[in-house]
N, C-alpha and C. Protein backbone atom coordinates (compact mmCIF):
# COMPACT_ATOMS: atom_id res chain seq x y z
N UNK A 1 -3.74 11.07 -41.41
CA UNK A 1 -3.31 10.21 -40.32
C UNK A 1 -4.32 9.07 -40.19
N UNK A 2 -3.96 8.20 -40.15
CA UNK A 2 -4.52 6.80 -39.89
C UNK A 2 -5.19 6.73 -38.30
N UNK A 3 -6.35 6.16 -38.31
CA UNK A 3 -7.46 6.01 -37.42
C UNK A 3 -7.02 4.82 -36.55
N UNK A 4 -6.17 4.99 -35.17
CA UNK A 4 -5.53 4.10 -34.12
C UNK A 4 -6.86 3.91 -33.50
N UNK A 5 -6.18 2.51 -32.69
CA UNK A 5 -7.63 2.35 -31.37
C UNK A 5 -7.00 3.45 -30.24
N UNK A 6 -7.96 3.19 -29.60
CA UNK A 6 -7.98 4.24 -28.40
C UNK A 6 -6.92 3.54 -26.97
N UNK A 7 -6.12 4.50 -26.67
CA UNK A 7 -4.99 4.23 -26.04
C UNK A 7 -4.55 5.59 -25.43
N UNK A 8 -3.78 5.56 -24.28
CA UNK A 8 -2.95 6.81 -23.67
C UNK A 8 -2.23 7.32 -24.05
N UNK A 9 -1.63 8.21 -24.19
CA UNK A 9 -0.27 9.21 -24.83
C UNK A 9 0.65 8.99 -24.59
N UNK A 10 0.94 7.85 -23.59
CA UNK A 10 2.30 7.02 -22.82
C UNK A 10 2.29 5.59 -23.82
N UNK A 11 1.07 4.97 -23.97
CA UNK A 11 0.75 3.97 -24.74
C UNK A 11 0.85 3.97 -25.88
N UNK A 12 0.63 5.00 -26.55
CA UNK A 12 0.78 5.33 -27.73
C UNK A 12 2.52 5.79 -28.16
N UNK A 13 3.05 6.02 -27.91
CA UNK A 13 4.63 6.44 -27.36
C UNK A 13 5.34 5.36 -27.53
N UNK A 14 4.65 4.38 -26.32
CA UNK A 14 5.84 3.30 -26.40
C UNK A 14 5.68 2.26 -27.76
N UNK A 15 4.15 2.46 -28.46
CA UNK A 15 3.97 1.55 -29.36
C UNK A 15 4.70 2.05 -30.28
N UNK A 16 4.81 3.42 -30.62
CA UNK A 16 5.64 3.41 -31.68
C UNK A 16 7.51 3.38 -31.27
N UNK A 17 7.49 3.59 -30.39
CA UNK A 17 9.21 3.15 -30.24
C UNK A 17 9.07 1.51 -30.33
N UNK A 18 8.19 0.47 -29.84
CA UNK A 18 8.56 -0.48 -30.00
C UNK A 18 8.31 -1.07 -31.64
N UNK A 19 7.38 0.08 -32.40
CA UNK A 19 7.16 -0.46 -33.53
C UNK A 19 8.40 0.20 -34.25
N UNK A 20 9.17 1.15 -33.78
CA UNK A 20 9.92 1.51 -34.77
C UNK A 20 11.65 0.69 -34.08
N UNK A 21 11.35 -0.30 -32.98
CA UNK A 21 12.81 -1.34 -32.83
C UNK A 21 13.60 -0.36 -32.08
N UNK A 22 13.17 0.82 -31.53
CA UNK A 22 14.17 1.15 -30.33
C UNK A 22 13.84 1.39 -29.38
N UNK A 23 15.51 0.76 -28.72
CA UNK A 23 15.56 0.77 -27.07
C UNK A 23 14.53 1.53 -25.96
N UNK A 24 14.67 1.67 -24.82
CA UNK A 24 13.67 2.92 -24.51
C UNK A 24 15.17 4.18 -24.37
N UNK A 25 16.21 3.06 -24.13
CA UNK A 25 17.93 4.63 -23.79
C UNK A 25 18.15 5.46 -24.93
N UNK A 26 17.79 4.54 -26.17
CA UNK A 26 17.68 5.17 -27.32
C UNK A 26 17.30 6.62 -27.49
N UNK A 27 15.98 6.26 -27.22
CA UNK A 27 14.77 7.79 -27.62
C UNK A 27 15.26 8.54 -26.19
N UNK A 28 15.05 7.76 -25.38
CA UNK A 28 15.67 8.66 -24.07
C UNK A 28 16.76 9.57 -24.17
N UNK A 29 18.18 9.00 -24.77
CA UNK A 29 19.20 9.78 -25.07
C UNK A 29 18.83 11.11 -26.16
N UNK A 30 18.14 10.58 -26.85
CA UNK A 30 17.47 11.94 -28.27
C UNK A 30 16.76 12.29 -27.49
N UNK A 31 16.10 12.50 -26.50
CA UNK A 31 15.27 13.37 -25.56
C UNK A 31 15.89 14.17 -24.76
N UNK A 32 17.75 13.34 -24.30
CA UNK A 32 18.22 13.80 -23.66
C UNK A 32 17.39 13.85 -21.99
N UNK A 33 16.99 12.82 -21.43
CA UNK A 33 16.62 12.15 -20.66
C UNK A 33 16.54 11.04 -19.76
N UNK A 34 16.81 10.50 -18.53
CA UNK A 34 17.04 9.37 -18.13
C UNK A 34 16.53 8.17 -18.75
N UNK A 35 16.42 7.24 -18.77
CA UNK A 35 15.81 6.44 -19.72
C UNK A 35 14.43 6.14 -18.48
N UNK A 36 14.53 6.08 -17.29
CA UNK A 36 13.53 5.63 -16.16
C UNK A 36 12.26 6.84 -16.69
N UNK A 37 12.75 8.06 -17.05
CA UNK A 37 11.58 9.22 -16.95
C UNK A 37 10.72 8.88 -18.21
N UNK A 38 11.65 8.68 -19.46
CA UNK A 38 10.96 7.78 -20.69
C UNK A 38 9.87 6.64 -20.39
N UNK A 39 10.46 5.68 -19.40
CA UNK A 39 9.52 4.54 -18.89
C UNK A 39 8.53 4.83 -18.15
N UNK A 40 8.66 6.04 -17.71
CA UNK A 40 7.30 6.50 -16.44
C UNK A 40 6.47 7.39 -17.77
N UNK A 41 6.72 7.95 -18.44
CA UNK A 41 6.06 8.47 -19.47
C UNK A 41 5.30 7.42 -20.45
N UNK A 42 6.04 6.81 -20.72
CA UNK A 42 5.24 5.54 -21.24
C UNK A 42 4.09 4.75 -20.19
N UNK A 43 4.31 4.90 -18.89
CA UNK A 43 3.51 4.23 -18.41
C UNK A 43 2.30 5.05 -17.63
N UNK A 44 2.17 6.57 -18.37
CA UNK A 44 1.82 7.59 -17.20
C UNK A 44 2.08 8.07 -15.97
N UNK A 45 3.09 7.77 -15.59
CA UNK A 45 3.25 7.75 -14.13
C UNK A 45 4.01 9.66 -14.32
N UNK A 46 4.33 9.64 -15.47
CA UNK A 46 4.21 11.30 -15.43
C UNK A 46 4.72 12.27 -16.59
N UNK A 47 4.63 13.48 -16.90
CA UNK A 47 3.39 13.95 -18.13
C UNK A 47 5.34 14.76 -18.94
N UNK A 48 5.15 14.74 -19.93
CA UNK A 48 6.71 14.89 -20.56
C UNK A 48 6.00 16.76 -20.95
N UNK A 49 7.04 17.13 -21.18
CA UNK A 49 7.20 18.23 -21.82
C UNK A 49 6.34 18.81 -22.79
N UNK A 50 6.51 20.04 -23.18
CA UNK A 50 5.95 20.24 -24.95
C UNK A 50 6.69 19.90 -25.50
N UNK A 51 8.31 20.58 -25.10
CA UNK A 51 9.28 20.26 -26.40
C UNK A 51 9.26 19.15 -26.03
N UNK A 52 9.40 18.10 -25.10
CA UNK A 52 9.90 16.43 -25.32
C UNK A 52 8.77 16.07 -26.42
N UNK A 53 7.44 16.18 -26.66
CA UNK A 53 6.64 16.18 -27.33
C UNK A 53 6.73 16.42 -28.91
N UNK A 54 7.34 17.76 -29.16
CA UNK A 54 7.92 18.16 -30.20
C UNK A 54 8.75 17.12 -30.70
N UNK A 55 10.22 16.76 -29.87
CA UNK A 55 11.15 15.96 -30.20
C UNK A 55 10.56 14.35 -30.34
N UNK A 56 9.81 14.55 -29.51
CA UNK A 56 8.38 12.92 -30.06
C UNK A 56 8.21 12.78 -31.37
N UNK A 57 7.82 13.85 -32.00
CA UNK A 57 6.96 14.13 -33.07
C UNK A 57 8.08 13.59 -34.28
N UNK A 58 9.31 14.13 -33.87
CA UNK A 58 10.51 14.34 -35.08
C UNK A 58 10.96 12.95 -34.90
N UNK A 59 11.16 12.51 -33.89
CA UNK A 59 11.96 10.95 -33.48
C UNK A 59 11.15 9.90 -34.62
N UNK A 60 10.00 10.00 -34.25
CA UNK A 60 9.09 8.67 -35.08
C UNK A 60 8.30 9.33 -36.23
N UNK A 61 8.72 10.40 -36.36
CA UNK A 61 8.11 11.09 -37.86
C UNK A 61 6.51 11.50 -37.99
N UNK A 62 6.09 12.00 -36.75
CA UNK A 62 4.57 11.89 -36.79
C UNK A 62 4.03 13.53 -36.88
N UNK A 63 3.23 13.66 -36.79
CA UNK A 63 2.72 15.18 -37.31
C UNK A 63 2.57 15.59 -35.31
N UNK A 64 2.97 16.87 -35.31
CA UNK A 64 3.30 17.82 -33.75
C UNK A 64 2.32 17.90 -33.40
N UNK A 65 1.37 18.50 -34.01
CA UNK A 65 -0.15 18.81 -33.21
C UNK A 65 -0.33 17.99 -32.91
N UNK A 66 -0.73 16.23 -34.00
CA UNK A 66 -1.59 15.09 -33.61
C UNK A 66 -0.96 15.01 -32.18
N UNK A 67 0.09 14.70 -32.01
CA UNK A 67 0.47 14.64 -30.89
C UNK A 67 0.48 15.29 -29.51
N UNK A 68 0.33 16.40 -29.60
CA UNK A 68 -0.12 17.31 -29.07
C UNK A 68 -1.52 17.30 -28.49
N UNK A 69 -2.32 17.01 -29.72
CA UNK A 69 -3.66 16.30 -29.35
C UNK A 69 -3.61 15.38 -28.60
N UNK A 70 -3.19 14.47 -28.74
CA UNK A 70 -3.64 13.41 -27.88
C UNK A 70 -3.15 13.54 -26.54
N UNK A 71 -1.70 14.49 -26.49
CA UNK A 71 -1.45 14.53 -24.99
C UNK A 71 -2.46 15.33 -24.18
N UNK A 72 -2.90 16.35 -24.63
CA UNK A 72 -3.76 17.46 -24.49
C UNK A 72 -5.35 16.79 -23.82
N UNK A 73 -5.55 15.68 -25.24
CA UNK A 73 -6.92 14.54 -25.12
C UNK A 73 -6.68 13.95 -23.38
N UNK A 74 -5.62 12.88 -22.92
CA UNK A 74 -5.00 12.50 -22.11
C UNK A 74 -5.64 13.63 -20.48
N UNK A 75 -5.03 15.00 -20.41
CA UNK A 75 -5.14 15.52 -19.71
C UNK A 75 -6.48 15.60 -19.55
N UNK A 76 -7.47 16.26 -20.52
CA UNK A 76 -8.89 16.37 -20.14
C UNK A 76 -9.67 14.84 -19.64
N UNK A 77 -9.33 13.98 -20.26
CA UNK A 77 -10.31 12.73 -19.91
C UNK A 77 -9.51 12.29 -18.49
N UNK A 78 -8.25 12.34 -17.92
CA UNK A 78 -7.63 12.66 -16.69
C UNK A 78 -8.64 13.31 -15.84
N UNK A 79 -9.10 14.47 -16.06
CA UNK A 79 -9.68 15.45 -15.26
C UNK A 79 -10.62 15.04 -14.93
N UNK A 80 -11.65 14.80 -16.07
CA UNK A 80 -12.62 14.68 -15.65
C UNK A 80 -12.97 13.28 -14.97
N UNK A 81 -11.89 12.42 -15.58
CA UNK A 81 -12.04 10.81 -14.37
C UNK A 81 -12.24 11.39 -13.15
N UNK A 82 -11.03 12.20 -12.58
CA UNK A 82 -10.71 12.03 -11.29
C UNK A 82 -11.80 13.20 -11.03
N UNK A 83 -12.41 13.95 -11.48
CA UNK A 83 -13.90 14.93 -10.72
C UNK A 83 -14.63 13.85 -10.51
N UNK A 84 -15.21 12.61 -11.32
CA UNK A 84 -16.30 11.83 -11.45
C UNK A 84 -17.22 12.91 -12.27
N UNK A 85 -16.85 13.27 -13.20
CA UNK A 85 -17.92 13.95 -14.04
C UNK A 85 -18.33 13.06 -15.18
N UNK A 86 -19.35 13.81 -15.69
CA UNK A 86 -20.23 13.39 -16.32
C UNK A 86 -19.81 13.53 -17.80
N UNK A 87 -20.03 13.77 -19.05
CA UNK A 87 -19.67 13.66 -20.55
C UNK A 87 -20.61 15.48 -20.50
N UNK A 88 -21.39 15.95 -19.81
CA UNK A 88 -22.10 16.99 -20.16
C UNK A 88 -21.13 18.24 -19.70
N UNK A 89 -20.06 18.29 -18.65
CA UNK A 89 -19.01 19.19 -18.90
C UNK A 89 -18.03 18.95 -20.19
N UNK A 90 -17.86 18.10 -20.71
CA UNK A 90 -17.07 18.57 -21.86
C UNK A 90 -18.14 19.46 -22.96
N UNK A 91 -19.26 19.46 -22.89
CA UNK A 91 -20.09 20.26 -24.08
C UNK A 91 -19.76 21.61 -23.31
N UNK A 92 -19.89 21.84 -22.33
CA UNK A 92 -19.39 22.92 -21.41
C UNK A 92 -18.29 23.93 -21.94
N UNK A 93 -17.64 22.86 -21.69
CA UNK A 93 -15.90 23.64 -21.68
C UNK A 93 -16.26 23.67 -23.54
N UNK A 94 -16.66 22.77 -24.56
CA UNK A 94 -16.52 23.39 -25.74
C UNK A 94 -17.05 24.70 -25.84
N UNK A 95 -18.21 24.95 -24.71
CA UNK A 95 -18.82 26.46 -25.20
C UNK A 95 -18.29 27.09 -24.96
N UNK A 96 -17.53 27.02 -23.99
CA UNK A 96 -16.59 27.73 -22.98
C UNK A 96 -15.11 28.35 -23.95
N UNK A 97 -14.73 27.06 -24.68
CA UNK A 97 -13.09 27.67 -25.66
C UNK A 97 -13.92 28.59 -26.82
N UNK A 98 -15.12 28.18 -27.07
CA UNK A 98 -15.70 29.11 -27.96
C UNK A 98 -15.35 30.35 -28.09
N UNK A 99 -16.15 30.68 -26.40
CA UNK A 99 -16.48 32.01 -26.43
C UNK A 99 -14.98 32.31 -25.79
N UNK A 100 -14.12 31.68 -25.66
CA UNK A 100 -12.44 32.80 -24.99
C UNK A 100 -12.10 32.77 -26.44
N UNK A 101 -12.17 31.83 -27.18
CA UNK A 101 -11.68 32.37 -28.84
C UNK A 101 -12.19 34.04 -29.25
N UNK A 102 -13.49 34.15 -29.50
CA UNK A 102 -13.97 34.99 -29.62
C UNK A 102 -13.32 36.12 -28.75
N UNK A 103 -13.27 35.91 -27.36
CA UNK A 103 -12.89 36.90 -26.74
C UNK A 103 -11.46 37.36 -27.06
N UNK A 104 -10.34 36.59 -27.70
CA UNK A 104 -9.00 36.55 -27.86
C UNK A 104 -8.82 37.03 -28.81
N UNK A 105 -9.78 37.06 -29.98
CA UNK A 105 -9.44 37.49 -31.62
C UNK A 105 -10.75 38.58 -31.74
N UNK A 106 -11.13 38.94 -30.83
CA UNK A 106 -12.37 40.16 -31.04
C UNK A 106 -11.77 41.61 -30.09
C-alpha cells in the first residue's frame, strides 16, 4: 500500500470516491444508505459501521484491515484529543494490548 499524507477516515473516503468519479448516492446506494449519512461520514460528523467499512474496502478495491486501521487510528487520536492527553498514554495502552494479547492466547 502506498504511503498517503495524513488525513481522517471520512477524508480519506471521500478522496477516493471523488478519485474514483462517483456520486456520493452512488456509494451510498452500494452501502445501502441515505446519501446525507455518507456525507456526515465523510465529514466526521459520524462513525460508519464495520461492515459499511468492509463494503468500503470492496467499493474502491482497497485492502479491509488498512481500512480498518485507519478507522480504528481515527478513534484513538479522537480520544485522546478530547482527554487533552499527552503522546505518553499511547506507549501505555501499547503495553497495555500487549499484555491482554498474552492474556487472550495464554
Amino acid at each position: 500500500m502506498a504511503k498517503r499524507k495524513i488525513s481522517t477516515f471520512g477524508e480519506y473516503i471521500r478522496q477516493l470516491r471523488e478519485n474514483a468519479g462517483l456520486p456520493l448516492r452512488k456509494v451510498a446506494a452500494q452501502l445501502d444508505i441515505d446519501p446525507s449519512i455518507l456525507g456526515k461520514i465523510e465529514r466526521n460528523d459520524r462513525q460508519p459501521s464495520k461492515e459499511q467499512i468492509k463494503k468500503l474496502a470492496v467499493i474502491f478495491d482497497q485492502d479491509e484491515n488498512y481500512l480498518l486501521s485507519e478507522y480504528l487510528s481515527d478513534q484513538i487520536a479522537y480520544k485522546v484529543l478530547e482527554e487533552e492527553s499527552n503522546f505518553d498514554i499511547l506507549k501505555v495502552a501499547e503495553k497495555k494490548v500487549a499484555y491482554l494479547k498474552t492474556k487472550k492466547n495464554g
